[in-house]
C-alpha atoms as a PDB file:
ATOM      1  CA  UNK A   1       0.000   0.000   0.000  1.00  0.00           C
ATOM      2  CA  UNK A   2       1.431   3.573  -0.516  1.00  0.00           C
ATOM      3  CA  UNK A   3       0.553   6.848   0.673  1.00  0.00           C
ATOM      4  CA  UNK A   4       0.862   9.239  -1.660  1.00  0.00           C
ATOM      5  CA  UNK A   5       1.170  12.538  -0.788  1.00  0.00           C
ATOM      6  CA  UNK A   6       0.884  16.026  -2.562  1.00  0.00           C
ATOM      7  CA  UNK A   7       1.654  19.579  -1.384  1.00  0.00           C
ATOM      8  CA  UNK A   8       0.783  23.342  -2.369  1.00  0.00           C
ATOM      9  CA  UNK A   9       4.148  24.234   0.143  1.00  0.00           C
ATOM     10  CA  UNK A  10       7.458  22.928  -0.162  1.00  0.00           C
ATOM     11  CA  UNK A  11       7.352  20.252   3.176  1.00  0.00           C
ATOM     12  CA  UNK A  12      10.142  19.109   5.166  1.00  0.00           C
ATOM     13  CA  UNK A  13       9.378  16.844   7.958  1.00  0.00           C
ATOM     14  CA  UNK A  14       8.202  13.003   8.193  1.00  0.00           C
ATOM     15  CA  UNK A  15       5.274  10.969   7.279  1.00  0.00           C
ATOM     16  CA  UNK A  16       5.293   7.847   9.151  1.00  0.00           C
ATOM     17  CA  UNK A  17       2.817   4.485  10.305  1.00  0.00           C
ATOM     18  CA  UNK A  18       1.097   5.813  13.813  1.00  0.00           C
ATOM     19  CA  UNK A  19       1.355   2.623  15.323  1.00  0.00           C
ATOM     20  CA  UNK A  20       5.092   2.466  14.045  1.00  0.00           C
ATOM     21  CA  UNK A  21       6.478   5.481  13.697  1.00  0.00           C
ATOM     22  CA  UNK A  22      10.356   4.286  14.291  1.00  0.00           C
ATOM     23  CA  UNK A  23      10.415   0.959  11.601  1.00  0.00           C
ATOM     24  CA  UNK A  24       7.727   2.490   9.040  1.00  0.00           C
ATOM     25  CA  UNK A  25       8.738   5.852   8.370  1.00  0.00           C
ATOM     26  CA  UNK A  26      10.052   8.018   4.952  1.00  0.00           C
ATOM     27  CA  UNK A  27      12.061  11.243   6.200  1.00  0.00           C
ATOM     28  CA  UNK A  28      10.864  14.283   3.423  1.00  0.00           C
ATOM     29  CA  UNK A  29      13.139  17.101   2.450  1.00  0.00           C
ATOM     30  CA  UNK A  30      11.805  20.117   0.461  1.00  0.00           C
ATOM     31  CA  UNK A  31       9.319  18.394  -1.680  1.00  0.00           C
ATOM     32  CA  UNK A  32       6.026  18.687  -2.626  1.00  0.00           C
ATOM     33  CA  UNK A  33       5.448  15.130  -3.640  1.00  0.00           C
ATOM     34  CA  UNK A  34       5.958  12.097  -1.332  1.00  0.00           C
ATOM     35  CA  UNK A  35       4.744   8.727  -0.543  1.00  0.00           C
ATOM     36  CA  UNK A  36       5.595   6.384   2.096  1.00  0.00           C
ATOM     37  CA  UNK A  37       5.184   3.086   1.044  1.00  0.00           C
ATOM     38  CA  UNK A  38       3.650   0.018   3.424  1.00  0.00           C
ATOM     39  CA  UNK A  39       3.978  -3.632   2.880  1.00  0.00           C
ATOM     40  CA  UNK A  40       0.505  -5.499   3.509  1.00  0.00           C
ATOM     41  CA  UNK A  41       2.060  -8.781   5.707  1.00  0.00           C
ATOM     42  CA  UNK A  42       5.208  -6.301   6.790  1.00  0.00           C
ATOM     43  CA  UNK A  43       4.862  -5.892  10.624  1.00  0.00           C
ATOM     44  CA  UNK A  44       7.157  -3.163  10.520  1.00  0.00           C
ATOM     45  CA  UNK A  45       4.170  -0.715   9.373  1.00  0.00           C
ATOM     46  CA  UNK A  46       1.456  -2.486  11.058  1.00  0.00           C
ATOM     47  CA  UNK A  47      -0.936  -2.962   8.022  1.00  0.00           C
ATOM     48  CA  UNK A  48      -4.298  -4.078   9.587  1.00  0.00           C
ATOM     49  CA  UNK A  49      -6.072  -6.325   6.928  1.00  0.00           C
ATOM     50  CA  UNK A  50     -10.199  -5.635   7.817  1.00  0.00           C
ATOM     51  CA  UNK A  51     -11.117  -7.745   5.632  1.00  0.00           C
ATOM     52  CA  UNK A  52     -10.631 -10.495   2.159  1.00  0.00           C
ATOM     53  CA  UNK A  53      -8.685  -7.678  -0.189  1.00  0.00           C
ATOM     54  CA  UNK A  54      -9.541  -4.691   2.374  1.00  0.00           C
ATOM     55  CA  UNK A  55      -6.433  -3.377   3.880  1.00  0.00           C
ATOM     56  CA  UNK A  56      -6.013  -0.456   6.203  1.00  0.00           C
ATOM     57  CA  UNK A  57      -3.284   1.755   8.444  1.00  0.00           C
ATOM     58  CA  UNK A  58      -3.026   5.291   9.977  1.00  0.00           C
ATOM     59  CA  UNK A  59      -0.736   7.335   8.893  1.00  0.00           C
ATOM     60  CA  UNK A  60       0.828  10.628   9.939  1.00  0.00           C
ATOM     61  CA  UNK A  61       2.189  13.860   8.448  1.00  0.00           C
ATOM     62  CA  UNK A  62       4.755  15.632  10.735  1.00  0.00           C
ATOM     63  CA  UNK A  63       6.021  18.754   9.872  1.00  0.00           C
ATOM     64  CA  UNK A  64       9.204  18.739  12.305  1.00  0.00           C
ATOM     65  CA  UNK A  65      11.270  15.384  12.678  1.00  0.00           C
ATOM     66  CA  UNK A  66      11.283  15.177  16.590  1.00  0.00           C
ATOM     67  CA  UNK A  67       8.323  17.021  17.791  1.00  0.00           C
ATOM     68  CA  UNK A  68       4.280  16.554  17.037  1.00  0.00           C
ATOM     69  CA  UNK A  69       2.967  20.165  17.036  1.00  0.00           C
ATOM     70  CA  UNK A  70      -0.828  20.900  16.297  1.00  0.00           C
ATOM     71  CA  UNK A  71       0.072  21.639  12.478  1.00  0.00           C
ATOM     72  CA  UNK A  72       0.391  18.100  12.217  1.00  0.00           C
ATOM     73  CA  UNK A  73      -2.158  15.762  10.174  1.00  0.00           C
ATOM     74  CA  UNK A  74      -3.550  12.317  11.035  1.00  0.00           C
ATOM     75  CA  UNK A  75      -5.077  10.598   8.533  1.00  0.00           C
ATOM     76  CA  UNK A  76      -6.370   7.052   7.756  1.00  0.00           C
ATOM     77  CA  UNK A  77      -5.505   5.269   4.422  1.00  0.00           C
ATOM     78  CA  UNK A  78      -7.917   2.171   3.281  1.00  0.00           C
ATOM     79  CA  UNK A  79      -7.515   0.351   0.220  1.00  0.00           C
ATOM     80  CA  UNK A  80      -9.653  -2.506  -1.171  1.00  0.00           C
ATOM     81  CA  UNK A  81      -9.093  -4.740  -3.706  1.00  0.00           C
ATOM     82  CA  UNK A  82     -10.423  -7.467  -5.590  1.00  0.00           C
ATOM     83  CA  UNK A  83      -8.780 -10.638  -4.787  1.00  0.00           C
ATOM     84  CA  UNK A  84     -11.300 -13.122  -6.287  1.00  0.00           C
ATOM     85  CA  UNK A  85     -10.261 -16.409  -8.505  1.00  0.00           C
ATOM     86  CA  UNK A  86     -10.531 -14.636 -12.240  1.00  0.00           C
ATOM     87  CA  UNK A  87     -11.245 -16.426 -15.572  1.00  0.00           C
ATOM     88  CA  UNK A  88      -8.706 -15.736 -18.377  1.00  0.00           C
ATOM     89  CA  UNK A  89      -9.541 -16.789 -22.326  1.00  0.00           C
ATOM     90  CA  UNK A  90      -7.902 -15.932 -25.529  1.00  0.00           C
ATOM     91  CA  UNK A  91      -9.467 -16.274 -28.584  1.00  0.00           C
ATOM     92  CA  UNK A  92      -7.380 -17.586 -31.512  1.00  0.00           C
ATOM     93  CA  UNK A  93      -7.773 -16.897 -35.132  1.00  0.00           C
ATOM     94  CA  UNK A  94      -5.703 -19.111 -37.698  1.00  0.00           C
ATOM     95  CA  UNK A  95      -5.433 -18.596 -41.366  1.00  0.00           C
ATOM     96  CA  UNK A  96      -4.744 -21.880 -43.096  1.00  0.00           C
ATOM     97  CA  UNK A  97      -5.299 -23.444 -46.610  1.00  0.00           C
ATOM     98  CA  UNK A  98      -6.919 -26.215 -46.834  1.00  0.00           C
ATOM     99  CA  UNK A  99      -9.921 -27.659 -45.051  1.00  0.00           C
ATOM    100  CA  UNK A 100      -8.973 -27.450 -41.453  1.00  0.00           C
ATOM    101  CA  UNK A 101     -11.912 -25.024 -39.666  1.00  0.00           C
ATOM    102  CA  UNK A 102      -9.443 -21.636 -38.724  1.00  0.00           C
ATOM    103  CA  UNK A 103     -10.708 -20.819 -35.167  1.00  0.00           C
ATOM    104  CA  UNK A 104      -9.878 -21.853 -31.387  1.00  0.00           C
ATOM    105  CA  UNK A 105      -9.717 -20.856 -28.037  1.00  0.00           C
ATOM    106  CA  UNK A 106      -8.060 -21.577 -24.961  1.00  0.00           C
ATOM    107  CA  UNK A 107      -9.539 -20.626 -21.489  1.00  0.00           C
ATOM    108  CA  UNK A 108      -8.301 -21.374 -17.588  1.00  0.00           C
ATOM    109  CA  UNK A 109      -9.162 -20.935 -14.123  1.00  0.00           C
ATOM    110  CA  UNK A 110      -6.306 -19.917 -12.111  1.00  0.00           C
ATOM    111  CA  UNK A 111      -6.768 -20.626  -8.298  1.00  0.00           C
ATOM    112  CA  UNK A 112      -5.248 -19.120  -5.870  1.00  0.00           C
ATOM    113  CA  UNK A 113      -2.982 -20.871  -3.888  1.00  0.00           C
ATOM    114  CA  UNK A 114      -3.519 -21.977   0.173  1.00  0.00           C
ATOM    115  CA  UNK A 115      -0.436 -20.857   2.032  1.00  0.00           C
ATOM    116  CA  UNK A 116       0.627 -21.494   5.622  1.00  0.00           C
ATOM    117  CA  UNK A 117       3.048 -19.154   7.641  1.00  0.00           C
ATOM    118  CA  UNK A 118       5.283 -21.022  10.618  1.00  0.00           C
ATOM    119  CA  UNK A 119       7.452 -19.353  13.400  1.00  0.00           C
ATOM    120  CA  UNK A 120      10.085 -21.494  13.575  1.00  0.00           C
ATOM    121  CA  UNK A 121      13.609 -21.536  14.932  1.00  0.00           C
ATOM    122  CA  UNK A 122      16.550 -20.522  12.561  1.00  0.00           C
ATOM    123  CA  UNK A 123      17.566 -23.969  11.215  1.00  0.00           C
ATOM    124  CA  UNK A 124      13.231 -24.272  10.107  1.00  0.00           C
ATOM    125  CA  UNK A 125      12.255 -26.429  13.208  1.00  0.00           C
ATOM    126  CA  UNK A 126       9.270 -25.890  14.543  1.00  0.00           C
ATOM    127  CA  UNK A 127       8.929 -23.900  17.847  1.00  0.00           C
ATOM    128  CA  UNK A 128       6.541 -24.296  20.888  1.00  0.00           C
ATOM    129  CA  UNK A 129       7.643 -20.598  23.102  1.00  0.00           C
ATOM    130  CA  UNK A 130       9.501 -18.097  22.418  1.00  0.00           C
ATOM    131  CA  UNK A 131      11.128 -15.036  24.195  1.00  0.00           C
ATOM    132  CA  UNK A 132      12.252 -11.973  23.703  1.00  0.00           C
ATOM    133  CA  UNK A 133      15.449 -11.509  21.652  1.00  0.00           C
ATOM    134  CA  UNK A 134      15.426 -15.688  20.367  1.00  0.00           C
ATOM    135  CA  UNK A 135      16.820 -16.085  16.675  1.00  0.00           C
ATOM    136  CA  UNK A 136      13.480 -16.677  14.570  1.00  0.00           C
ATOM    137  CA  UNK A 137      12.588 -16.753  11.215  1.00  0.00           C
ATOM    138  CA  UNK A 138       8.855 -17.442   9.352  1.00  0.00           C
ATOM    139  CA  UNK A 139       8.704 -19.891   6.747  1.00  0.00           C
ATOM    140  CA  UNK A 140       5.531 -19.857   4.032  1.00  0.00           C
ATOM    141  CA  UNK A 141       5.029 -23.328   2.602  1.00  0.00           C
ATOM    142  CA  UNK A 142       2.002 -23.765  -0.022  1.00  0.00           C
ATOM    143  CA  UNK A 143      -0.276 -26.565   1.178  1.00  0.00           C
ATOM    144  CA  UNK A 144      -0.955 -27.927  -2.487  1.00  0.00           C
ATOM    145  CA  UNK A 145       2.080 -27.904  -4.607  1.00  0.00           C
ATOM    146  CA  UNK A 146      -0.894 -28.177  -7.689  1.00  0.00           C
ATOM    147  CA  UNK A 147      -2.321 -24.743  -6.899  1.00  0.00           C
END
């Protein structure tokens, strides 16, 4: 998801996540244009998914890079999208002498795959607790290997 961001005064400050303003944050120097860009599965920016294909965070716009002052904007960014299985054809036309009938097409439905994520130690055995500071790492495996 990006933010996207345009100005009728040159801006210097910060736009950052709310709920992460240290790990998801793009630093803005005399520009009128800027963006800060969030991952949707990144937990460094906190991307709340509300729903299948609606995404959502709060973002804000500081105008000074250490202190929030009342000139400073708030604002929450939502973005849906359609995430549904799609049908894709192609219709084919052929130009050939002889008797053969010139048209064909090719259609398929693409599924799309079932995915699991796994905390799991750094050698990608499985884990039953964790604390604070343990080496970790998250492994996606896709159930099927036919999807």
């Amino acid at each position: 998801m990006i933010a996207k961001v345009k100005t009728s005064k040159v801006f210097n400050g910060r736009i950052y996540a709310k709920s992460r303003p240290n790990s998801c944050v793009a630093d803005v120097a005399n520009s009128v244009d800027f963006e800060i860009k969030m991952a949707y599965h990144d937990l460094n920016c906190d991307v709340k998914q509300e729903s299948f294909g609606e995404f959502s965070n709060d973002i804000v716009i500081q105008h000074h890079d250490m202190i929030v002052t009342n000139q400073d904007l708030g604002l929450s960014v939502h973005c849906q999208y359609d995430l549904s299985n799609r049908s894709v054809s192609h219709g084919v036309q052929l130009e050939i002498n002889g008797e053969v009938d010139p048209a064909g097409t090719q259609s398929a439905t693409v599924s799309s795959p079932n995915v699991t994520m796994m905390i799991t130690d750094r050698n990608g055995n499985d884990i039953t607790a964790a604390q604070v500071g343990d080496p970790l790492a998250l492994r996606f495996e896709i159930i099927d290997e036919n999807s």
